[in-house]
PDB file of N, CA and C in Angstrom:
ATOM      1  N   UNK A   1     177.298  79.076 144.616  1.00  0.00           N
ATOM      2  CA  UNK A   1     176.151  79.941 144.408  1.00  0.00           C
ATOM      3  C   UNK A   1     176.503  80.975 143.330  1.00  0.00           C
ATOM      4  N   UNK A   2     175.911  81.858 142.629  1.00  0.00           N
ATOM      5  CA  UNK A   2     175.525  82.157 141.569  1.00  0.00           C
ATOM      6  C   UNK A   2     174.493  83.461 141.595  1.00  0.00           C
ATOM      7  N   UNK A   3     174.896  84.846 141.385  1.00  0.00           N
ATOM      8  CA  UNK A   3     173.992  85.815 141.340  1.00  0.00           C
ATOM      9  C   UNK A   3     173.550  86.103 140.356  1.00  0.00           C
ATOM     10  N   UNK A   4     172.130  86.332 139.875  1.00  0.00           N
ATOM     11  CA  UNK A   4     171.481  86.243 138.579  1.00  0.00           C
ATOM     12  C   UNK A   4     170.599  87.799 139.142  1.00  0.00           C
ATOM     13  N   UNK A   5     170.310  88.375 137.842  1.00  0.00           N
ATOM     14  CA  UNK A   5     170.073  89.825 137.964  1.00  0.00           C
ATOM     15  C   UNK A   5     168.423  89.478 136.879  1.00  0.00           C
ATOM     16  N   UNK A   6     167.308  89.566 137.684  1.00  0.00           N
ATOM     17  CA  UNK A   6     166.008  88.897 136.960  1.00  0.00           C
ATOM     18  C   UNK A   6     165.366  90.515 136.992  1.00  0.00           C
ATOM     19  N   UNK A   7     165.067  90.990 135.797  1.00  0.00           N
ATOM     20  CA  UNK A   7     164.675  92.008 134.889  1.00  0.00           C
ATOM     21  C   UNK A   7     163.099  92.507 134.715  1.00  0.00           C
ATOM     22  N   UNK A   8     162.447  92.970 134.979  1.00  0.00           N
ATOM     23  CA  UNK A   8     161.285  93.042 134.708  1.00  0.00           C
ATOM     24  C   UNK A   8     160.970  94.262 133.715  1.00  0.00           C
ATOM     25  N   UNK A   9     160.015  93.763 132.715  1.00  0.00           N
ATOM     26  CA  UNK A   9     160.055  94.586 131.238  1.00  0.00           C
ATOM     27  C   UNK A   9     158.559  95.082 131.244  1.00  0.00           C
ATOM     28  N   UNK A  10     158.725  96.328 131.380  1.00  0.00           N
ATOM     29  CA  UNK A  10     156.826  96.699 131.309  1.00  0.00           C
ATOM     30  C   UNK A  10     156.805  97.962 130.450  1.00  0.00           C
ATOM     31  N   UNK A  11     155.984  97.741 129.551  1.00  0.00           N
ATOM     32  CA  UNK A  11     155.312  98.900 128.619  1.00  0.00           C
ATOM     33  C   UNK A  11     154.610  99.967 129.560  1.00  0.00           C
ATOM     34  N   UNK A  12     155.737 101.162 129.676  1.00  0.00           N
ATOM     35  CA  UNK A  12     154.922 102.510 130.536  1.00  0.00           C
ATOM     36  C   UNK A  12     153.377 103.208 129.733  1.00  0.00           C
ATOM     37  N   UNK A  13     153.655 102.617 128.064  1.00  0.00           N
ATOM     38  CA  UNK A  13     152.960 103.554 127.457  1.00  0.00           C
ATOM     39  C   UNK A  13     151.629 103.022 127.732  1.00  0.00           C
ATOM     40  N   UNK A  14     151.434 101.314 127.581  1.00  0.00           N
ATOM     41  CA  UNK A  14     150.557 101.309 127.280  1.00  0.00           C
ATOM     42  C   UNK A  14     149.068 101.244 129.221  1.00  0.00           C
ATOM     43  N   UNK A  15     148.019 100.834 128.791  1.00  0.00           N
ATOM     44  CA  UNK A  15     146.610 101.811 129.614  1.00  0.00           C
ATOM     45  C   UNK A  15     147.270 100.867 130.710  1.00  0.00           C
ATOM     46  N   UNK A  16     147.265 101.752 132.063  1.00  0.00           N
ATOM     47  CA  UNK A  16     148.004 101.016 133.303  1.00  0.00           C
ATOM     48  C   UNK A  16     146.599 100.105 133.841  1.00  0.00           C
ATOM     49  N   UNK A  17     146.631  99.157 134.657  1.00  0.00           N
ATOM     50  CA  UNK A  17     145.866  98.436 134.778  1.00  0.00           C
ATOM     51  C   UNK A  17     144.602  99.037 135.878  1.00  0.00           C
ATOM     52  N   UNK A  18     143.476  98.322 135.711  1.00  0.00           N
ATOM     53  CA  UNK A  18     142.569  99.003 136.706  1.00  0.00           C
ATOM     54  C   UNK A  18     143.020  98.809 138.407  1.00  0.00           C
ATOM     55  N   UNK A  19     142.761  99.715 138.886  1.00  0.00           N
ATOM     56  CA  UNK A  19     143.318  99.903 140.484  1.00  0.00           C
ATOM     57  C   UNK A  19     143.182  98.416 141.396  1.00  0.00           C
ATOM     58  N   UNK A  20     142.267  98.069 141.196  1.00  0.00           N
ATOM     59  CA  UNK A  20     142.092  96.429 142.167  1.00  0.00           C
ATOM     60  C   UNK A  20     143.177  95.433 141.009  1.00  0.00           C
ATOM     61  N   UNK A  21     143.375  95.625 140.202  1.00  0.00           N
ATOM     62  CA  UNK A  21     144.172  94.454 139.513  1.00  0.00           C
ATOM     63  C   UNK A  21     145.701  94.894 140.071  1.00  0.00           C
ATOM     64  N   UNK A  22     145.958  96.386 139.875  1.00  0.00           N
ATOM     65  CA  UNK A  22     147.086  96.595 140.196  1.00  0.00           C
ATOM     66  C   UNK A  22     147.352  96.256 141.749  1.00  0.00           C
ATOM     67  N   UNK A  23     146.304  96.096 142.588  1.00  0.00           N
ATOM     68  CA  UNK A  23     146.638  95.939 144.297  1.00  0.00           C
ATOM     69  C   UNK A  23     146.803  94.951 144.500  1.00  0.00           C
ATOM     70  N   UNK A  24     146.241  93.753 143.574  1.00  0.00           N
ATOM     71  CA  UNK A  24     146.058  92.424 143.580  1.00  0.00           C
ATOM     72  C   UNK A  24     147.631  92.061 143.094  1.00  0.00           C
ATOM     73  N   UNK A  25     148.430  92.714 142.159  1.00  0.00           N
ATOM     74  CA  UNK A  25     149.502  92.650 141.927  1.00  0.00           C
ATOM     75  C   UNK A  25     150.730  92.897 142.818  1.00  0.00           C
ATOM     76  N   UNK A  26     150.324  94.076 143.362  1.00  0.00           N
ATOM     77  CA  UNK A  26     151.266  94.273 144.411  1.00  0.00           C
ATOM     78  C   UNK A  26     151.319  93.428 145.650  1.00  0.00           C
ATOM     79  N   UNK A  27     150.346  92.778 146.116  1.00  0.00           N
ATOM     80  CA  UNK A  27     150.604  91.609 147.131  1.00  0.00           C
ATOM     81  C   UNK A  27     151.128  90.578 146.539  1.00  0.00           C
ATOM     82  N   UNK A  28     150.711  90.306 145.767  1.00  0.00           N
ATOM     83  CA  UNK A  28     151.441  89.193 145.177  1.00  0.00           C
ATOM     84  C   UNK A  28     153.130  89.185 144.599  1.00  0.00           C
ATOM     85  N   UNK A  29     153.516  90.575 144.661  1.00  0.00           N
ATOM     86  CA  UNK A  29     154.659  90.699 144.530  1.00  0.00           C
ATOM     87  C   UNK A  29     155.429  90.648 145.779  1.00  0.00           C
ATOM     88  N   UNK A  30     154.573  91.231 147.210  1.00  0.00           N
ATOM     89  CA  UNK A  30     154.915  91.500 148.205  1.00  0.00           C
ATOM     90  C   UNK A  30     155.198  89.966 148.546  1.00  0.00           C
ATOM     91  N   UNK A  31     154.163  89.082 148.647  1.00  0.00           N
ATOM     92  CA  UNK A  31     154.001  87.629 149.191  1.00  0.00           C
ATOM     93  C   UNK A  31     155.718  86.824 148.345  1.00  0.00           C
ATOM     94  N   UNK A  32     155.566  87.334 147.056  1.00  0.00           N
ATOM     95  CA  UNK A  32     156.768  86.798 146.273  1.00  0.00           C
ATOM     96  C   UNK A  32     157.845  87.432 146.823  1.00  0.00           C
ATOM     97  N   UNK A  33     158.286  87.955 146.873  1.00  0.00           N
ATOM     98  CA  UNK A  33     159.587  88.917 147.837  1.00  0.00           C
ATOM     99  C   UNK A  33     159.566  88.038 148.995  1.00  0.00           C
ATOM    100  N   UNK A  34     158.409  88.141 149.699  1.00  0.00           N
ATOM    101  CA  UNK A  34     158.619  87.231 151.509  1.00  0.00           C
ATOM    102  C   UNK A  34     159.142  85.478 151.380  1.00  0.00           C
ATOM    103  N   UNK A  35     158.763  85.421 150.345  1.00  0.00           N
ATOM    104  CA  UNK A  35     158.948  83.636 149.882  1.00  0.00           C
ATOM    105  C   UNK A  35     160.797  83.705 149.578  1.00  0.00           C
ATOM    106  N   UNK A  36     160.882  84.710 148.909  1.00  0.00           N
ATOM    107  CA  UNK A  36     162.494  84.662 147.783  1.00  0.00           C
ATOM    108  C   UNK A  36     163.375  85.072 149.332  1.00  0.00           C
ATOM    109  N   UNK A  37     162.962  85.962 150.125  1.00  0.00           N
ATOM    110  CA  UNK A  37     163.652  86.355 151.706  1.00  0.00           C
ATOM    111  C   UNK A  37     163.810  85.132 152.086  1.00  0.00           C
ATOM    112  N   UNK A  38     162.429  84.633 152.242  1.00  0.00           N
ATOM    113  CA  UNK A  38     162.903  83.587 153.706  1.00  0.00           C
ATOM    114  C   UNK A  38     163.891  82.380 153.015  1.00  0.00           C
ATOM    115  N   UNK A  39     163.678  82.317 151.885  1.00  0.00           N
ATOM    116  CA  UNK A  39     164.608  81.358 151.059  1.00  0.00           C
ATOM    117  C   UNK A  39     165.967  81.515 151.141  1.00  0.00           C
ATOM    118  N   UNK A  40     166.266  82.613 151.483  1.00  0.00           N
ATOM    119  CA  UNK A  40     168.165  82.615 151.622  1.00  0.00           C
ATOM    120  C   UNK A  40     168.455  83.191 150.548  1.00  0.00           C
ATOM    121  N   UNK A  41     167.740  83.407 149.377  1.00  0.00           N
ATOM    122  CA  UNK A  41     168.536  83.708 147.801  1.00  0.00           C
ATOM    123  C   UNK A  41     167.880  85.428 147.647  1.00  0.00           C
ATOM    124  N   UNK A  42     167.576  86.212 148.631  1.00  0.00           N
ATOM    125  CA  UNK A  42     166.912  87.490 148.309  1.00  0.00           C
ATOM    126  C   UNK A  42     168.793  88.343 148.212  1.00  0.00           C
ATOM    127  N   UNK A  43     168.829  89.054 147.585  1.00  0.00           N
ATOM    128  CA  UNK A  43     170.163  89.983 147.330  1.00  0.00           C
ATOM    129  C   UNK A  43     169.779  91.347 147.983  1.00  0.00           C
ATOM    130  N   UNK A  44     168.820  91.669 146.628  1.00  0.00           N
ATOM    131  CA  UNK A  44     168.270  93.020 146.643  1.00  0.00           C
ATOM    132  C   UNK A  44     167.400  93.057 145.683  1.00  0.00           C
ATOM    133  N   UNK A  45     166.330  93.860 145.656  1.00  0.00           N
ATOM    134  CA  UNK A  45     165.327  94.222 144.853  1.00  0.00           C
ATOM    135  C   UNK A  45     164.374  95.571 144.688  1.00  0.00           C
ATOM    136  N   UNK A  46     164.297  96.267 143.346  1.00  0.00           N
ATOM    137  CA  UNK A  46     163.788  97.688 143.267  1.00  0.00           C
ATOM    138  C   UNK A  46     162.719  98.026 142.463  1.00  0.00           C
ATOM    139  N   UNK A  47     162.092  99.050 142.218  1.00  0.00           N
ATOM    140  CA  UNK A  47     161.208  98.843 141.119  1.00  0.00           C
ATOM    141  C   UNK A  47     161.578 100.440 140.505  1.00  0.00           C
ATOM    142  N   UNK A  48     161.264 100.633 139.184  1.00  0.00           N
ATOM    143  CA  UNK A  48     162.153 101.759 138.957  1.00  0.00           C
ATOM    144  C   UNK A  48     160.648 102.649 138.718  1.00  0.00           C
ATOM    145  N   UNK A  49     161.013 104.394 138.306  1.00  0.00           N
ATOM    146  CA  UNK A  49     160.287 105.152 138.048  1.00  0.00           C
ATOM    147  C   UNK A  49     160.052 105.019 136.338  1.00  0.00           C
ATOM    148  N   UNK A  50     159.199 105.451 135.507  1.00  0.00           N
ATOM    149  CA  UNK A  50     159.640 105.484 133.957  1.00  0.00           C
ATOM    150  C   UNK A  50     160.509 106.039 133.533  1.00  0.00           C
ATOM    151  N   UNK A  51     161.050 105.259 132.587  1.00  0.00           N
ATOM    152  CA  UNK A  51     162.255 106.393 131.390  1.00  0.00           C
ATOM    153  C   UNK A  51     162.154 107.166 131.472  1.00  0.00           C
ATOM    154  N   UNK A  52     161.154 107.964 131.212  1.00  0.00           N
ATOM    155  CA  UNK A  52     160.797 109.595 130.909  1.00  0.00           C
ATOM    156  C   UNK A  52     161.529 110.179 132.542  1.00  0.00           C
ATOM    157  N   UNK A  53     161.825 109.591 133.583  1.00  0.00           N
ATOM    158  CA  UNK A  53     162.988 110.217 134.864  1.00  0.00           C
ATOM    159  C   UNK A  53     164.177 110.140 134.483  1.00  0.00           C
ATOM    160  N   UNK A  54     164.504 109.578 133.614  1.00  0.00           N
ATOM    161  CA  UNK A  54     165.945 109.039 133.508  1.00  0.00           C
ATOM    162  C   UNK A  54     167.152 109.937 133.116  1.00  0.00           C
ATOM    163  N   UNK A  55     168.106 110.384 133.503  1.00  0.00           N
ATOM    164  CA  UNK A  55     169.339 111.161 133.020  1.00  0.00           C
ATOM    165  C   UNK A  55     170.077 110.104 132.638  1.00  0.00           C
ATOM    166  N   UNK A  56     171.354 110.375 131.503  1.00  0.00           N
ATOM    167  CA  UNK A  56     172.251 109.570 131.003  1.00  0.00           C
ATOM    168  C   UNK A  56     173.332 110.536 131.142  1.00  0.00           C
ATOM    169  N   UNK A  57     174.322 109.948 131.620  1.00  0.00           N
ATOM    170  CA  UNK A  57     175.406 110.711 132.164  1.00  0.00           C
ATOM    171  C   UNK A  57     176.745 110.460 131.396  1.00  0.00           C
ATOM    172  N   UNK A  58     177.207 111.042 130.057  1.00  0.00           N
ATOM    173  CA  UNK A  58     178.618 110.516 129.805  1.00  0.00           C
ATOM    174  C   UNK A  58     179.670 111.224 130.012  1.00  0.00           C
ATOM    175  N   UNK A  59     180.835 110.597 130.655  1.00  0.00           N
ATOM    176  CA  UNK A  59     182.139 111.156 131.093  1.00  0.00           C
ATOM    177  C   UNK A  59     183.200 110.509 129.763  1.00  0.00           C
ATOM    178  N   UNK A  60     183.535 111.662 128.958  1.00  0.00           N
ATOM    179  CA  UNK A  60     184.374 111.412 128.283  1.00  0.00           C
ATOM    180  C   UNK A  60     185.977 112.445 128.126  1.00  0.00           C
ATOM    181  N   UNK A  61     186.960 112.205 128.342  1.00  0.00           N
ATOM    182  CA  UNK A  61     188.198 112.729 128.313  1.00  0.00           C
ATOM    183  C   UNK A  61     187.882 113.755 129.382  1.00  0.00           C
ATOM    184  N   UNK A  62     187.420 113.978 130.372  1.00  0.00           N
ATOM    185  CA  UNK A  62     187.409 114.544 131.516  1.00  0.00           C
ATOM    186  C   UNK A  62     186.465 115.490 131.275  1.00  0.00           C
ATOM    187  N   UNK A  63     185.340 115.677 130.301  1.00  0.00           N
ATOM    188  CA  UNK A  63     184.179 116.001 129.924  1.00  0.00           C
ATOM    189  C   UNK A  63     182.768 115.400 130.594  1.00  0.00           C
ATOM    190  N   UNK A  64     182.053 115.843 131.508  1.00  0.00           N
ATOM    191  CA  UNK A  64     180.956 115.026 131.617  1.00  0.00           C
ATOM    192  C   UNK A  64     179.821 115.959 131.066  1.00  0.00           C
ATOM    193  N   UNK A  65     178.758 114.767 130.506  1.00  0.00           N
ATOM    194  CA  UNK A  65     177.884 115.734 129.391  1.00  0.00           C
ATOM    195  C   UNK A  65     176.751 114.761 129.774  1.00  0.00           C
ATOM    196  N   UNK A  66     175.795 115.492 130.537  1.00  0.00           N
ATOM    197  CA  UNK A  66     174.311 115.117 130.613  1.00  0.00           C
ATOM    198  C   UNK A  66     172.985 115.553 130.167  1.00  0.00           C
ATOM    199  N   UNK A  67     172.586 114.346 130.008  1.00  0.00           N
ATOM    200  CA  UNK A  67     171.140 114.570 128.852  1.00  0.00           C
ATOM    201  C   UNK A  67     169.903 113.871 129.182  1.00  0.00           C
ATOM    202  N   UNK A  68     168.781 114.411 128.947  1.00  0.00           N
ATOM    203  CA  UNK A  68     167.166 113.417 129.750  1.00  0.00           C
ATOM    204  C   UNK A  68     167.494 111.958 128.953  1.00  0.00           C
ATOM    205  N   UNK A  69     167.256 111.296 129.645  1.00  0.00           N
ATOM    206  CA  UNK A  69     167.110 110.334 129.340  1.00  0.00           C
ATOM    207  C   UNK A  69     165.447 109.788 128.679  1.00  0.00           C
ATOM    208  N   UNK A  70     165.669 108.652 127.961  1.00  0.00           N
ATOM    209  CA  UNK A  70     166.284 107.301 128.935  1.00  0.00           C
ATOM    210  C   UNK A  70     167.296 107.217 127.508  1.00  0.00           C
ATOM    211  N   UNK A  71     168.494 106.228 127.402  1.00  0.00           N
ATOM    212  CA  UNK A  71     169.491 106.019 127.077  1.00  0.00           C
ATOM    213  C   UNK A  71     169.299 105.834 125.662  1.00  0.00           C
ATOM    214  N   UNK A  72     167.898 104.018 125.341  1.00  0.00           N
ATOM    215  CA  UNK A  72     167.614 103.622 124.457  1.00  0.00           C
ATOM    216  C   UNK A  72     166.561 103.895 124.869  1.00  0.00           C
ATOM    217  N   UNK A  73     165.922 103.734 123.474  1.00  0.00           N
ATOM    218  CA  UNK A  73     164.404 103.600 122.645  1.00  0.00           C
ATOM    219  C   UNK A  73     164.293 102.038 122.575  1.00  0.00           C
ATOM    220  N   UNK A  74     163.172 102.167 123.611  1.00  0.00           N
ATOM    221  CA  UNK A  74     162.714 100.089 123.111  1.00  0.00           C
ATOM    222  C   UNK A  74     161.267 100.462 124.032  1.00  0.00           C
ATOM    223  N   UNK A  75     160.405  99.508 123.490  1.00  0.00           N
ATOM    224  CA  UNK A  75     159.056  98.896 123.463  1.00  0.00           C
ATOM    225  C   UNK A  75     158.840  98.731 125.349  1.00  0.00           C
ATOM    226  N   UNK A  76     159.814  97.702 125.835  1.00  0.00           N
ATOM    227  CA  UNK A  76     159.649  97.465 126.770  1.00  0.00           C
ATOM    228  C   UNK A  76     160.947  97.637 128.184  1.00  0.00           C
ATOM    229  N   UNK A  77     161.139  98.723 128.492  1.00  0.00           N
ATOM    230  CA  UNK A  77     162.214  99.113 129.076  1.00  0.00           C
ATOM    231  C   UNK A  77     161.753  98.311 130.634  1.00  0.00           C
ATOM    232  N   UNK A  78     163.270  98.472 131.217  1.00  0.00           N
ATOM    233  CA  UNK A  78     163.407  98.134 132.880  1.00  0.00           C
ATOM    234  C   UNK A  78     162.472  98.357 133.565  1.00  0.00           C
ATOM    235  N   UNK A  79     161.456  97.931 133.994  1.00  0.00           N
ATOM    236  CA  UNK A  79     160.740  98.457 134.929  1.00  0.00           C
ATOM    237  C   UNK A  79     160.785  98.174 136.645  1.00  0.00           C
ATOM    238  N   UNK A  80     161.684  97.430 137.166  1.00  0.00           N
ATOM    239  CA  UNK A  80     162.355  96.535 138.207  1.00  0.00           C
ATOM    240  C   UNK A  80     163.156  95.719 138.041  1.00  0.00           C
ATOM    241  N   UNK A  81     163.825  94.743 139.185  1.00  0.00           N
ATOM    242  CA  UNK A  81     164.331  93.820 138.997  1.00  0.00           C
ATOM    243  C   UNK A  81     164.326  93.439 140.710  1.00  0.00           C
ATOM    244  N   UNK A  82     165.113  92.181 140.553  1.00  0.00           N
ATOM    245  CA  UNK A  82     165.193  91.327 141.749  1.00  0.00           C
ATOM    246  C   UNK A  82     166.928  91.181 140.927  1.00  0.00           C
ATOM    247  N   UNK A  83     167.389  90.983 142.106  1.00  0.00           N
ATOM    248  CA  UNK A  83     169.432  90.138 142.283  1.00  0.00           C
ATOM    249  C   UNK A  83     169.019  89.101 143.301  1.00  0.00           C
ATOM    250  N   UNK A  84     169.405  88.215 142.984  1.00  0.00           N
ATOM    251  CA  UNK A  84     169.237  86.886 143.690  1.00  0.00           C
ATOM    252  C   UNK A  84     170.228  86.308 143.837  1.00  0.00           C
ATOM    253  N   UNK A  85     170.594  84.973 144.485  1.00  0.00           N
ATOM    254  CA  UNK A  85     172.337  84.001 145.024  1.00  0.00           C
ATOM    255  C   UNK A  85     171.178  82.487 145.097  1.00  0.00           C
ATOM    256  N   UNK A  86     171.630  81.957 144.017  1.00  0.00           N
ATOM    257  CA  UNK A  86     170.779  80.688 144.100  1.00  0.00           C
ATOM    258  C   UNK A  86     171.956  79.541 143.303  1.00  0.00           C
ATOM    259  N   UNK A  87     172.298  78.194 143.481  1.00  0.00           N
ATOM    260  CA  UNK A  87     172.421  77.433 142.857  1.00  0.00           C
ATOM    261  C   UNK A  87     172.635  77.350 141.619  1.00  0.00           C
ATOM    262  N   UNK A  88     172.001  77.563 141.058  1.00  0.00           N
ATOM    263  CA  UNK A  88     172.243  77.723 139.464  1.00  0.00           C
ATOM    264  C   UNK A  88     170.645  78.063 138.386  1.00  0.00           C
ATOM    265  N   UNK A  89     171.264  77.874 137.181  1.00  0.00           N
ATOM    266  CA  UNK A  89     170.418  78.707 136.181  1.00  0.00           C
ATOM    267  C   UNK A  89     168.681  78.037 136.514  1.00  0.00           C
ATOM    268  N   UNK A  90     168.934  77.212 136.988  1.00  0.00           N
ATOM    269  CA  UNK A  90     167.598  76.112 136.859  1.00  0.00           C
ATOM    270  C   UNK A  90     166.687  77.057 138.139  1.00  0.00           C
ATOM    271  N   UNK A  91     167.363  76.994 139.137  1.00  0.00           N
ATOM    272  CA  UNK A  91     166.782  77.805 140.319  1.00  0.00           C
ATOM    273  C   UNK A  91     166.001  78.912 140.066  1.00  0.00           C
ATOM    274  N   UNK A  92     167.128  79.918 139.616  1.00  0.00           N
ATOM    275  CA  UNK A  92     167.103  81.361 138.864  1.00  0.00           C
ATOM    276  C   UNK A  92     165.700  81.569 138.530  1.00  0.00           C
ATOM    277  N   UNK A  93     165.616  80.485 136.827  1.00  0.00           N
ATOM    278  CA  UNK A  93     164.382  80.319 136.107  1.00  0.00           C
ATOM    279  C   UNK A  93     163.381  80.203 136.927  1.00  0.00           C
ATOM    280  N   UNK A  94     163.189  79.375 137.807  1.00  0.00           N
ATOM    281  CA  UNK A  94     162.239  78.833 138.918  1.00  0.00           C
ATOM    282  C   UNK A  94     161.479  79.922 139.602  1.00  0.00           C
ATOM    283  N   UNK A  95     162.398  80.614 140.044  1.00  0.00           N
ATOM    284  CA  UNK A  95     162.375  82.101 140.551  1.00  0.00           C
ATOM    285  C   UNK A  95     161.730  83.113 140.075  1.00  0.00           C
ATOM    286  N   UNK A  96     162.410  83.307 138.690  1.00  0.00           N
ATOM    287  CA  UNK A  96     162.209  84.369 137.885  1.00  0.00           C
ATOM    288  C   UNK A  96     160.449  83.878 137.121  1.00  0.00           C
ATOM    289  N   UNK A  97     159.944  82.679 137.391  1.00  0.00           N
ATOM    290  CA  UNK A  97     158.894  82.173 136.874  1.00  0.00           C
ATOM    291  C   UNK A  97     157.919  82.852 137.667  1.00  0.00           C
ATOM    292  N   UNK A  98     158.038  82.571 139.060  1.00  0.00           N
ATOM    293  CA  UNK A  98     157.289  83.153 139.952  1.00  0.00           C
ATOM    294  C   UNK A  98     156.975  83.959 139.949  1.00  0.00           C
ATOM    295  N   UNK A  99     158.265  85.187 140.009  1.00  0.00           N
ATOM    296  CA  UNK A  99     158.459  86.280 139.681  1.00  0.00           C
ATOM    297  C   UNK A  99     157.428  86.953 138.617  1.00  0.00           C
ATOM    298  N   UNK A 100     157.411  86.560 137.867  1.00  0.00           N
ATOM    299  CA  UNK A 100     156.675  86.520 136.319  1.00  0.00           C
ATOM    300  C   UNK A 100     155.286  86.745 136.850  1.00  0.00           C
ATOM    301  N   UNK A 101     155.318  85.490 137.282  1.00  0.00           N
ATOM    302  CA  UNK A 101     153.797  85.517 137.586  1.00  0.00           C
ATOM    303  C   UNK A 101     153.269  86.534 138.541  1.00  0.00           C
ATOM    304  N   UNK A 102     154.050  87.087 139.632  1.00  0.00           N
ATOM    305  CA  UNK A 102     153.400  87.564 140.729  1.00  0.00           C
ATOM    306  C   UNK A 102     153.044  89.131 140.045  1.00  0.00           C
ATOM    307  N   UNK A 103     154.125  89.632 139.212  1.00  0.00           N
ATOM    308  CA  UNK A 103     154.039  90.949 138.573  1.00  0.00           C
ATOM    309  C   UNK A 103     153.297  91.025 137.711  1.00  0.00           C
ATOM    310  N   UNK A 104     153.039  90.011 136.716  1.00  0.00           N
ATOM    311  CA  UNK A 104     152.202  90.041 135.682  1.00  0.00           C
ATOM    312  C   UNK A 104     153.013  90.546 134.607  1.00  0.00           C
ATOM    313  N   UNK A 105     154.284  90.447 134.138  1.00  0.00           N
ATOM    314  CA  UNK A 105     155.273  90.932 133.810  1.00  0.00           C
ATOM    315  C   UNK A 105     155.975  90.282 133.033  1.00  0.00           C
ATOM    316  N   UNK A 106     156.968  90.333 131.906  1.00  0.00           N
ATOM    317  CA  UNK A 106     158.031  89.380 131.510  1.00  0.00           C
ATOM    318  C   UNK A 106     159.031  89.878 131.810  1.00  0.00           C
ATOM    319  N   UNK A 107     159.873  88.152 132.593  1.00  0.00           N
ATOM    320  CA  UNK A 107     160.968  88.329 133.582  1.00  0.00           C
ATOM    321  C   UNK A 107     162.290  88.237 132.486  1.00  0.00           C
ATOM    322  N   UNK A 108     163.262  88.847 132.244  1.00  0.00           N
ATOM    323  CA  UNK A 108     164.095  88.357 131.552  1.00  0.00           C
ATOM    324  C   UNK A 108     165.583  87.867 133.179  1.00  0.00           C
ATOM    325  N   UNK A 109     166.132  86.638 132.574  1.00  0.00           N
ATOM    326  CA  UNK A 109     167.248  86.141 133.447  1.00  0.00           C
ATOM    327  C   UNK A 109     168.634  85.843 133.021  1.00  0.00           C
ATOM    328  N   UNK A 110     169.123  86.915 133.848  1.00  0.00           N
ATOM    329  CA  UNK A 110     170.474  87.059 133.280  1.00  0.00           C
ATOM    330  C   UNK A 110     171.954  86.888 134.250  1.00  0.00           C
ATOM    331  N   UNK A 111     172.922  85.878 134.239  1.00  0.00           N
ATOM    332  CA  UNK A 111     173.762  86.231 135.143  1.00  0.00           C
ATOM    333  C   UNK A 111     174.425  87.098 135.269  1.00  0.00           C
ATOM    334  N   UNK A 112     174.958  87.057 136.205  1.00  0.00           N
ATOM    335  CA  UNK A 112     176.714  88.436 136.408  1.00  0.00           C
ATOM    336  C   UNK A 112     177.418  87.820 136.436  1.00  0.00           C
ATOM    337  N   UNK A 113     178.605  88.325 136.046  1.00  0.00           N
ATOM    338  CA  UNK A 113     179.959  88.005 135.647  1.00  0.00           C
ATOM    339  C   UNK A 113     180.580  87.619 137.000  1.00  0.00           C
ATOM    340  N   UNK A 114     181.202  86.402 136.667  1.00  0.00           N
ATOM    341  CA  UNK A 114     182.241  86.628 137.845  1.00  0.00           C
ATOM    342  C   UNK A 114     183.386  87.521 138.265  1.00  0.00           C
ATOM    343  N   UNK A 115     183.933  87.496 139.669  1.00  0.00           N
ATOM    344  CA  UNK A 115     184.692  88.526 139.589  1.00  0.00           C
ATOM    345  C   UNK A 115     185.867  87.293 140.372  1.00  0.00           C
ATOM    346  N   UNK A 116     187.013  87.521 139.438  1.00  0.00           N
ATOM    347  CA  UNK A 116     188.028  86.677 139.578  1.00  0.00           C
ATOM    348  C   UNK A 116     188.782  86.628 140.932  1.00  0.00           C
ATOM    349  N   UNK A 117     189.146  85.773 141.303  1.00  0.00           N
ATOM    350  CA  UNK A 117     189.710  85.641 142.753  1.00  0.00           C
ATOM    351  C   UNK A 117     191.168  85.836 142.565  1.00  0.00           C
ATOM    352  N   UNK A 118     191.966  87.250 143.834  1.00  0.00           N
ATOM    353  CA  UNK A 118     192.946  87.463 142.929  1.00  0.00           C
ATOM    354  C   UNK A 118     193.914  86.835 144.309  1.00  0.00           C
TER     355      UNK A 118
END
């Protein structure tokens, strides 16, 4: 098995959707979550606040120096994610398709590194 970290990318700026589309979204995210649970491959999953919350925190030479965030400047920042334990990349995609769909969202899918067996 295989933990893949599936990304969800949403434009804060642009007009948020009308209230019944957005409720219609959220069950369908809810229903998608209950499907990815009962499946065995749920990890963990969050949905974040906008950039504009964000602190960036750097610790350098025993200096820590914090600043508002968000870190980078991009179009379409983090807006959630799902961590999943599935089989492999094919699954993932499968997943992250759904995923896609239930949010109304583009999913980006990415693995994690292994961590070496010592």
């Amino acid at each position: 098995m295989a933990q893949y970290l599936l990304s969800v990318h949403t434009d804060f700026d642009a007009e948020p959707p009308a209230p019944e589309v957005m409720e219609r979204a959220f069950m369908a995210v809810d229903a998608f979550n209950a499907e990815v649970m009962a499946s065995g491959s749920w990890v963990f999953a969050g949905g974040l606040h906008p950039p504009s919350t964000a602190t960036v925190v750097r610790g350098t030479d025993g200096e820590v120096l914090t600043t508002d965030g968000p870190y980078a400047e991009m179009k379409e920042p983090l807006g959630g994610f799902w961590i999943i334990d599935v089989a492999d990349l094919d699954a993932a995609l499968d997943i992250a398709a759904r995923g896609s769909a239930a949010c109304r969202q583009p999913v980006e899918v990415r693995p994690f590194q292994e961590v070496p067996e010592s």
